[in-house]
Protein backbone atom coordinates (compact mmCIF):
# COMPACT_ATOMS: atom_id res chain seq x y z
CA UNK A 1 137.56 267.43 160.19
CA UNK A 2 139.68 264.16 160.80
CA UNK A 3 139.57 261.62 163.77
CA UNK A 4 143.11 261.91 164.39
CA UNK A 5 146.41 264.36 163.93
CA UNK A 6 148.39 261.10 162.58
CA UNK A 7 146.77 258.02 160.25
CA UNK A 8 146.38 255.38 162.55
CA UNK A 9 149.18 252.81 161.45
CA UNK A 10 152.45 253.57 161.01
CA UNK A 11 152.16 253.17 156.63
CA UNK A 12 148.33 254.08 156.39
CA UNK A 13 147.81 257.15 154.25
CA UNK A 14 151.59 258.52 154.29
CA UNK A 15 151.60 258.08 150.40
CA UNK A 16 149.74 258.74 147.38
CA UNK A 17 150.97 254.86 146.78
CA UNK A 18 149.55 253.63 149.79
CA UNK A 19 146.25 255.55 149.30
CA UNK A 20 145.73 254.00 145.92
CA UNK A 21 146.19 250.47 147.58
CA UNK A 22 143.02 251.28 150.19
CA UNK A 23 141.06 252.76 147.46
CA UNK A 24 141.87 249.57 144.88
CA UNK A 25 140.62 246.73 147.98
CA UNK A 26 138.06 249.10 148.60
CA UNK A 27 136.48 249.56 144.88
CA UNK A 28 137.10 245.44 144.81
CA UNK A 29 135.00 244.84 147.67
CA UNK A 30 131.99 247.26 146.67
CA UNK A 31 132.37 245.29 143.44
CA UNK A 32 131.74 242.01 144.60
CA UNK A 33 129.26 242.78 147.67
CA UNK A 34 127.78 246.23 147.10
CA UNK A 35 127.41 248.37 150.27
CA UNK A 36 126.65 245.21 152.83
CA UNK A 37 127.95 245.18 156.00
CA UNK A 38 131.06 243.46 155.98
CA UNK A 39 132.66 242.80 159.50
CA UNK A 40 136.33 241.86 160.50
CA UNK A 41 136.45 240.82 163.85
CA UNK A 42 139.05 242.81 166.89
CA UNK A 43 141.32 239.73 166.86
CA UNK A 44 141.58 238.44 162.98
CA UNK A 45 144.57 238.26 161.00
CA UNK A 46 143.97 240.91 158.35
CA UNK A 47 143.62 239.56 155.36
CA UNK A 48 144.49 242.88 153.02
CA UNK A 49 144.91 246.36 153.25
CA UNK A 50 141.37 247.22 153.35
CA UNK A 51 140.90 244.77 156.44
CA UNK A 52 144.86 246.29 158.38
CA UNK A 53 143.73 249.73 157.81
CA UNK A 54 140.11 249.36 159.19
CA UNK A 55 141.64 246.97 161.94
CA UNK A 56 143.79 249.77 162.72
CA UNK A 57 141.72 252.28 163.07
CA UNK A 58 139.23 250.12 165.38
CA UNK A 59 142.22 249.76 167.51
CA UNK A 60 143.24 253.31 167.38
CA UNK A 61 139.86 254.66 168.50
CA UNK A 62 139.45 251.70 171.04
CA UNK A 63 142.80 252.71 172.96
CA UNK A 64 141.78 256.34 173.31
């Protein structure tokens, strides 16, 4: 089951590349703060991938 037919940006997920990004930021962050919370707010400037790609999504389920 997915939450959408598409990814939600127009880069997100459409390569093996760009899927080894996500999971790199993502295995950095875990590192450093474990499984906290970690919050990016609706208007910040991402600051990586990880943050675009959830910002993204937020925005893609928001507009629905």
């Amino acid at each position: 089951v997915t939450a959408w037919e598409w990814p939600p940006g127009p880069s997100h997920m459409s390569s093996p590349g760009r899927c080894q990004v996500l999971a790199s930021c993502a295995r950095k962050v875990f590192a450093k703060v474990g499984n906290a919370a970690f919050w990016v707010p609706a208007k910040a400037e991402p600051r990586s991938p990880l943050e675009e790609f959830a910002l993204e999504t937020f925005w893609f389920h928001v507009k629905r």
